[in-house]
Protein backbone atom coordinates (compact mmCIF):
# COMPACT_ATOMS: atom_id res chain seq x y z
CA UNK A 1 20.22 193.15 97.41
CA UNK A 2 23.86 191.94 98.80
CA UNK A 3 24.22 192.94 102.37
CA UNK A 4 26.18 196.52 102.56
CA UNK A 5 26.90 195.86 106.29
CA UNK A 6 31.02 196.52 107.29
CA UNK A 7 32.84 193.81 106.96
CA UNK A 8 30.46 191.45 105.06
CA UNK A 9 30.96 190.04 101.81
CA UNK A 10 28.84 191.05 99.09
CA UNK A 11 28.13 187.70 97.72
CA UNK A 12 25.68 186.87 101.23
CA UNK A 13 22.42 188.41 101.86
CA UNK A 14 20.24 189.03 105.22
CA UNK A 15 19.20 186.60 107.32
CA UNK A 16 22.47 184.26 106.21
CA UNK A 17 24.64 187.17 106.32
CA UNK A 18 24.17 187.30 109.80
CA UNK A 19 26.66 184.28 110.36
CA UNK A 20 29.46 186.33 109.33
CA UNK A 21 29.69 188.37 111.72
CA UNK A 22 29.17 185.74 115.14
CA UNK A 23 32.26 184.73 115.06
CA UNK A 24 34.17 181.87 117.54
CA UNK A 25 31.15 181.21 119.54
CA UNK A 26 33.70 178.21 122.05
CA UNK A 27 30.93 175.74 121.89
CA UNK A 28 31.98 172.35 121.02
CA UNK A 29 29.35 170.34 121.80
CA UNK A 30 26.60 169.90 119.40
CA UNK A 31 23.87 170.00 122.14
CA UNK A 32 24.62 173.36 122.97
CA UNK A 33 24.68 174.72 119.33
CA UNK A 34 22.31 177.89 119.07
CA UNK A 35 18.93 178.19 117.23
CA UNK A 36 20.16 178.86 114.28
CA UNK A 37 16.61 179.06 112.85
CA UNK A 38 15.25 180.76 115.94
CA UNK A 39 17.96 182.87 116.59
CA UNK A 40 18.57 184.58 112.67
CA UNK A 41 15.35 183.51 111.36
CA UNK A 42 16.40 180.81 108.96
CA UNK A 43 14.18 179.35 106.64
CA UNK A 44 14.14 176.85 103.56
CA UNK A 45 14.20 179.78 101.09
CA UNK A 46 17.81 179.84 103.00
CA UNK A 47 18.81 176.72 102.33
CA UNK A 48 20.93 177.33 99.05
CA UNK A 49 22.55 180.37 100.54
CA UNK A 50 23.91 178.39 103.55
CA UNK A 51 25.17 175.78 100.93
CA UNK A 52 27.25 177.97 99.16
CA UNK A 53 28.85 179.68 102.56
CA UNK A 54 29.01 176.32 104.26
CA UNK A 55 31.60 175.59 100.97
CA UNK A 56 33.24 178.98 101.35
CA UNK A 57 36.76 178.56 102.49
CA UNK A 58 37.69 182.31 102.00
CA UNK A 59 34.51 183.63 104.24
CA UNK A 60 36.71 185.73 106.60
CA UNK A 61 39.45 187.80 105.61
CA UNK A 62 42.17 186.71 108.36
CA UNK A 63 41.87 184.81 112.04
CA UNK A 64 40.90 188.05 113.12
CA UNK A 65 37.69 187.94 111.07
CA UNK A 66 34.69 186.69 112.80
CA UNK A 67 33.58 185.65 108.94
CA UNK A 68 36.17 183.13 109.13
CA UNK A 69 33.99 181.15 111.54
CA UNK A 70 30.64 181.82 109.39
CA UNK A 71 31.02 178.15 107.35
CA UNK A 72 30.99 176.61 110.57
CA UNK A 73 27.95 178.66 111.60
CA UNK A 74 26.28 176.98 108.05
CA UNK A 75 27.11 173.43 108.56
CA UNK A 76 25.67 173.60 112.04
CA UNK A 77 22.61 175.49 110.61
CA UNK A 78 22.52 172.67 107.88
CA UNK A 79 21.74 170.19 110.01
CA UNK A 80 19.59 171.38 112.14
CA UNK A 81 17.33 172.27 109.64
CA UNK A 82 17.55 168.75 107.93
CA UNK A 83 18.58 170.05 105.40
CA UNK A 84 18.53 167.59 102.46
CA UNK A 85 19.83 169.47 99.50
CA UNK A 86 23.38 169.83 102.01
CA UNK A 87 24.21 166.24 102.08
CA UNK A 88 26.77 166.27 98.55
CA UNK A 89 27.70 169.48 99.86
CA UNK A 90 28.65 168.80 103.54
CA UNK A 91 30.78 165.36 102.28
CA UNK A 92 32.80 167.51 99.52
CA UNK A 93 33.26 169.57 102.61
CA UNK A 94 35.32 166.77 104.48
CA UNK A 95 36.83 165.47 101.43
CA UNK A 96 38.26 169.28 100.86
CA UNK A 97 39.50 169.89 104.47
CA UNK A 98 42.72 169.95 105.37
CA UNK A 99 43.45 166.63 107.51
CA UNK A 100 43.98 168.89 111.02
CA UNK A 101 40.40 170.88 110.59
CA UNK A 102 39.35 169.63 114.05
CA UNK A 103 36.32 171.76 113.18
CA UNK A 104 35.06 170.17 110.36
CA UNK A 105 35.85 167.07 111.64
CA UNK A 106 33.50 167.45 114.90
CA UNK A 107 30.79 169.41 113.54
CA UNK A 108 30.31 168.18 109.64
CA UNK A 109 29.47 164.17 110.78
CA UNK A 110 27.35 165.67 113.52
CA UNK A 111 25.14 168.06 110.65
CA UNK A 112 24.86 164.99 108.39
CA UNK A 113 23.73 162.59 111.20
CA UNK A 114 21.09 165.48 111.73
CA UNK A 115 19.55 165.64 107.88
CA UNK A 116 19.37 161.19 108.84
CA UNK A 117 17.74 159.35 105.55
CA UNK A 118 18.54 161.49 103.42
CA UNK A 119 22.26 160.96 104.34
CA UNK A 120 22.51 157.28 105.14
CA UNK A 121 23.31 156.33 101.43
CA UNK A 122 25.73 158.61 100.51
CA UNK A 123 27.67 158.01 103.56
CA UNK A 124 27.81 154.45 103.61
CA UNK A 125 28.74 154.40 99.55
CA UNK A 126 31.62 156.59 100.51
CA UNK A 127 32.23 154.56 103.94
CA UNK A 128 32.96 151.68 101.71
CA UNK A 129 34.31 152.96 98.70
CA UNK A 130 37.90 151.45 98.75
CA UNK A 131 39.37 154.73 97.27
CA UNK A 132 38.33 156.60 100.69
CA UNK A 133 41.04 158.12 102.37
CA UNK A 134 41.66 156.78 106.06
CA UNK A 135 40.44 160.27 107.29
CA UNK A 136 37.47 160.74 105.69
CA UNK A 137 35.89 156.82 106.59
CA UNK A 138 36.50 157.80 110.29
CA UNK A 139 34.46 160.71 109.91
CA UNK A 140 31.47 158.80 108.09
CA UNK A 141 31.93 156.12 111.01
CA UNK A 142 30.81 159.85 113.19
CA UNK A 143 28.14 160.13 110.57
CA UNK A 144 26.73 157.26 111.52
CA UNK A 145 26.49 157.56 115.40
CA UNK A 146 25.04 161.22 114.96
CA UNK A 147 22.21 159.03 113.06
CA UNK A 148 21.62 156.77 115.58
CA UNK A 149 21.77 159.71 118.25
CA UNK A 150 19.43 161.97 115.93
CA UNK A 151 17.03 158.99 114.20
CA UNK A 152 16.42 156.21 116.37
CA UNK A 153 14.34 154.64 113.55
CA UNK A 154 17.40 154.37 111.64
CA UNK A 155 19.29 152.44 114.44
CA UNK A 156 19.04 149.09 113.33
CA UNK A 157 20.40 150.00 109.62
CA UNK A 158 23.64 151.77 110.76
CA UNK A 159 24.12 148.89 113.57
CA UNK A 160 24.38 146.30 110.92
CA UNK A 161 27.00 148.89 108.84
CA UNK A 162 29.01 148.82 111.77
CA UNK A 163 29.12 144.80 111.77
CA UNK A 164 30.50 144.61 108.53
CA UNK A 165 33.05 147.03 109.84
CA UNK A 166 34.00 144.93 112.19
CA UNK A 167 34.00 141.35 109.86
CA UNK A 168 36.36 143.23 108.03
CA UNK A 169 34.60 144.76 104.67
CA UNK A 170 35.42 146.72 102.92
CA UNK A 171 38.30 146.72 104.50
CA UNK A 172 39.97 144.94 107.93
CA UNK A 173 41.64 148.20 109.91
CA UNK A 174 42.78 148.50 113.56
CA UNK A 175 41.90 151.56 113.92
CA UNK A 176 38.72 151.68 111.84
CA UNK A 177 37.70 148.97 114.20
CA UNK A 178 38.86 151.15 116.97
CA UNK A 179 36.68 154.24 116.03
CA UNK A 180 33.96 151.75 115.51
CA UNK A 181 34.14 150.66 119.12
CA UNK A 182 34.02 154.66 120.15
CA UNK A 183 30.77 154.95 117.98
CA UNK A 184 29.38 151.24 119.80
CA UNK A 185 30.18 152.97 123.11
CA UNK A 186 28.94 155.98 122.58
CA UNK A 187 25.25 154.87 121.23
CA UNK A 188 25.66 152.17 123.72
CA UNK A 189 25.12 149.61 120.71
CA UNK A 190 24.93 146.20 122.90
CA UNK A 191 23.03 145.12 120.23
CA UNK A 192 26.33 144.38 118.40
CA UNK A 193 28.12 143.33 120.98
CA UNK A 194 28.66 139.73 119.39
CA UNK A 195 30.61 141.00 116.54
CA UNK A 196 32.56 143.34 118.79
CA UNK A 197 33.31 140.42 120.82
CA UNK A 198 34.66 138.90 117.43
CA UNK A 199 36.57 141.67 116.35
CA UNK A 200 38.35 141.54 119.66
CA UNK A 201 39.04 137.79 119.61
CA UNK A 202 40.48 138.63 115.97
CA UNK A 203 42.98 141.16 117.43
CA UNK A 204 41.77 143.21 115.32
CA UNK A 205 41.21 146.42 117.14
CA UNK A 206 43.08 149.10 117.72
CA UNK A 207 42.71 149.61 121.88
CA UNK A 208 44.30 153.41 121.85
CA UNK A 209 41.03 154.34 120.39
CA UNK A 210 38.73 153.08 122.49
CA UNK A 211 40.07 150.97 125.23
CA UNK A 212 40.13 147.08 125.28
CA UNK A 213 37.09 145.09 125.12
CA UNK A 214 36.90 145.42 128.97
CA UNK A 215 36.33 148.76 128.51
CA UNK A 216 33.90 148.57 125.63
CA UNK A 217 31.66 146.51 127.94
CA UNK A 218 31.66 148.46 130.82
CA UNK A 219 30.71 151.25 128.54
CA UNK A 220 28.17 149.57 127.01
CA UNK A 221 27.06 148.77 130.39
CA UNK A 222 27.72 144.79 130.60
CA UNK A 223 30.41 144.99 133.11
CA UNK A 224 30.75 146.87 136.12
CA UNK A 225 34.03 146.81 136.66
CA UNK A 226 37.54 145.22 134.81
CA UNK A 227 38.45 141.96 135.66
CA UNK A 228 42.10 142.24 134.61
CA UNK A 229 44.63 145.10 134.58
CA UNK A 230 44.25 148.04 132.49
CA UNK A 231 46.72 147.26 129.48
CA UNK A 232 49.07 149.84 128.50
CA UNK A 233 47.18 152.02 125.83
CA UNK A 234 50.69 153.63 124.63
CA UNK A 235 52.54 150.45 124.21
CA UNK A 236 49.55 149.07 121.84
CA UNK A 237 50.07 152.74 119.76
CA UNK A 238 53.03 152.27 119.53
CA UNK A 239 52.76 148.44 117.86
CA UNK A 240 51.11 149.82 115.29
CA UNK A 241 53.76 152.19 113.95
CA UNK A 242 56.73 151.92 112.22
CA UNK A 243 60.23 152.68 114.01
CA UNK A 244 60.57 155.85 112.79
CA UNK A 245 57.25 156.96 114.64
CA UNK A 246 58.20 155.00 117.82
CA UNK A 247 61.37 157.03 117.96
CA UNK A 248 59.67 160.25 117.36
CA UNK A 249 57.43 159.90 119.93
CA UNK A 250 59.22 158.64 122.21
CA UNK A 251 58.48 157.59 126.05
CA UNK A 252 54.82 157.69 126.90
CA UNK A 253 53.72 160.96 129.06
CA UNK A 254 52.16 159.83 132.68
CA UNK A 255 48.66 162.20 132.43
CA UNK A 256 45.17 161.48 134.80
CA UNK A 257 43.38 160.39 131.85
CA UNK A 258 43.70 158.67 128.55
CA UNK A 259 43.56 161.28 125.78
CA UNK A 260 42.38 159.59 122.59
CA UNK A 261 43.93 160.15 119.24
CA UNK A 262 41.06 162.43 117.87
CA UNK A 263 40.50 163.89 121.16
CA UNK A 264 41.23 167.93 121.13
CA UNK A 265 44.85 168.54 122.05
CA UNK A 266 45.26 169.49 125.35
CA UNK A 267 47.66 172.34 124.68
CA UNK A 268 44.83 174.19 123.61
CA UNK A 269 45.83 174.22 119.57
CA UNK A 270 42.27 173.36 118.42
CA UNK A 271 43.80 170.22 116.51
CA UNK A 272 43.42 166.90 117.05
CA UNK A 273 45.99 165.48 119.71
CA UNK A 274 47.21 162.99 117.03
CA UNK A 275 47.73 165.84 114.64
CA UNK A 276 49.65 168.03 117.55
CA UNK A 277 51.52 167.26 120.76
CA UNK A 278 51.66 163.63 120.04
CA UNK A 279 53.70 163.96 117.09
C-alpha cells in the first residue's frame, strides 16, 4: 500500500519512503554517506523504487520540504548498492540537471563509479560522443575516478580512457585536459604520467583546474617541491575567455588558497564557484 505517513507522497512505499523525510543531511563527502541499506533496510526488491525517486524532480513540495532532498538520498543509495539497473537512469539524471546542480554534480559520478562494470561502457560512449555537452563529459571524467577509487581491477581500463583524453580524442579541450589532471591527481595515476607530461608540453591544459604540471607531480608524488614560481592561476583563466568575460570578472581576488572552478562557492550558495561569485 502507498505510504499514508504526513507529508509523503503517495506514489513511494516503506522502506524507500523513508528518504523523504531525512532531509539536508550537510554531508558532502561520499565517505561519510550513511548506510543506506543498514540504516532503512534497503534491499534489491528496492531497487526500482529508488530508480523512479532518484528521477523525481518534484519529490519535495518547496525548499522547506525535507522530500526535496529524497533523490539525492536515492542516487547515493544507488550506488552503494551497485546497483546495475540505475546506470541509464543516473546519466539521464545529469543530462536533465540544471548546469548549477552542485548536487548532482558531486554525488551522481560518485554513485556510478560505485555500480563500476556495469557503468564503464555507458560512460565512456557518452564521454566520447561528440554531441556531449561540455558539462556533462566533465562529470563522466568524475565517473571515472570514482571507478578507479571504488574498483581497483578496473584501473588500468579507465587510465588508458584518460590518455586518449589527453592525445586529444574525441576532442582536444583545455579544460577537459584540466579536469583530467584533477582525476590523475586525485587517483594518484603516475601510471600516466607520460601522456600528462605530453599534454603539458602541448599547452594544452587548462592550469586553473588543476595547477601546472609542477603541481600535478607533486601531487602525484614525483616532486617534492616546485622548482619554479607558482604561475598566476587567474591570469591563465582569464586567457581562455573572451573580453567580455575578462571585463566581467574583473581583477583577480587575493584569497589563502586557490579555489577551483568546480570547487563549492565559498559564499556558502551550494553552487559551483564558477557558476556563482566568480561570475
Amino acid at each position: 500500500m502507498p505510504s499514508t505517513e504526513a507529508g509523503l507522497p503517495a506514489r513511494y512505499t516503506p522502506p524507500v519512503s523513508q528518504l523523504l523525510a531525512i532531509g539536508d543531511d550537510k554531508v558532502a563527502d561520499h565517505h561519510a554517506w550513511r548506510d543506506y541499506a543498514g540504516e532503512y533496510g534497503l534491499s534489491n526488491a528496492d531497487i526500482p523504487e529508488l530508480i523512479q525517486l532518484a528521477m523525481d524532480w518534484d519529490a519535495g513540495t518547496g525548499e522547506n520540504d525535507p522530500a526535496v532532498w529524497a533523490q539525492m538520498h536515492a542516487w547515493r543509495a544507488l550506488g552503494q548498492m551497485r546497483a546495475d539497473a540505475a546506470v541509464i537512469p543516473l546519466l539521464t539524471v545529469l543530462e536533465d540537471a540544471d548546469e548549477d546542480d552542485y548536487a548532482a554534480d558531486r554525488d551522481v559520478p560518485v554513485a556510478l563509479g560505485m555500480i563500476g562494470a556495469a557503468a564503464f561502457a555507458p560512460v565512456e560512449r557518452l564521454l566520447v560522443h561528440p554531441d556531449t555537452r561540455f558539462g556533462m563529459r566533465l562529470n563522466l571524467i568524475g565517473a571515472l575516478a570514482a571507478m578507479v577509487e571504488f574498483h581497483p581491477e578496473m584501473r588500468a581500463a579507465c587510465l588508458r580512457r584518460f590518455e586518449r583524453l589527453l592525445a586529444g580524442y574525441p576532442v582536444r579541450d583545455e579544460t577537459v585536459n584540466g579536469f583530467v589532471m584533477l582525476a590523475c591527481g586525485d587517483i594518484r595515476a603516475v601510471e600516466v604520467i607520460d601522456s600528462i607530461r605530453a599534454a603539458f608540453a602541448d599547452d594544452a591544459v587548462d592550469i586553473s583546474v588543476a595547477g601546472d604540471l609542477e603541481d600535478i607531480e607533486i601531487k602525484l608524488g614525483l616532486r617534492a617541491e616546485r622548482a619554479t614560481p607558482v604561475p598566476n592561476y587567474h591570469e591563465a583563466m582569464l586567457s581562455g575567455m573572451g573580453r567580455a568575460e575578462r571585463d566581467l570578472l574583473g581583477e583577480p581576488v587575493v584569497r589563502a588558497a586557490k579555489i577551483g572552478r568546480n570547487d563549492p562557492c565559498p559564499c556558502g550558495s551550494g553552487k559551483k564557484y564558477k557558476k556563482c561569485c566568480l561570475v
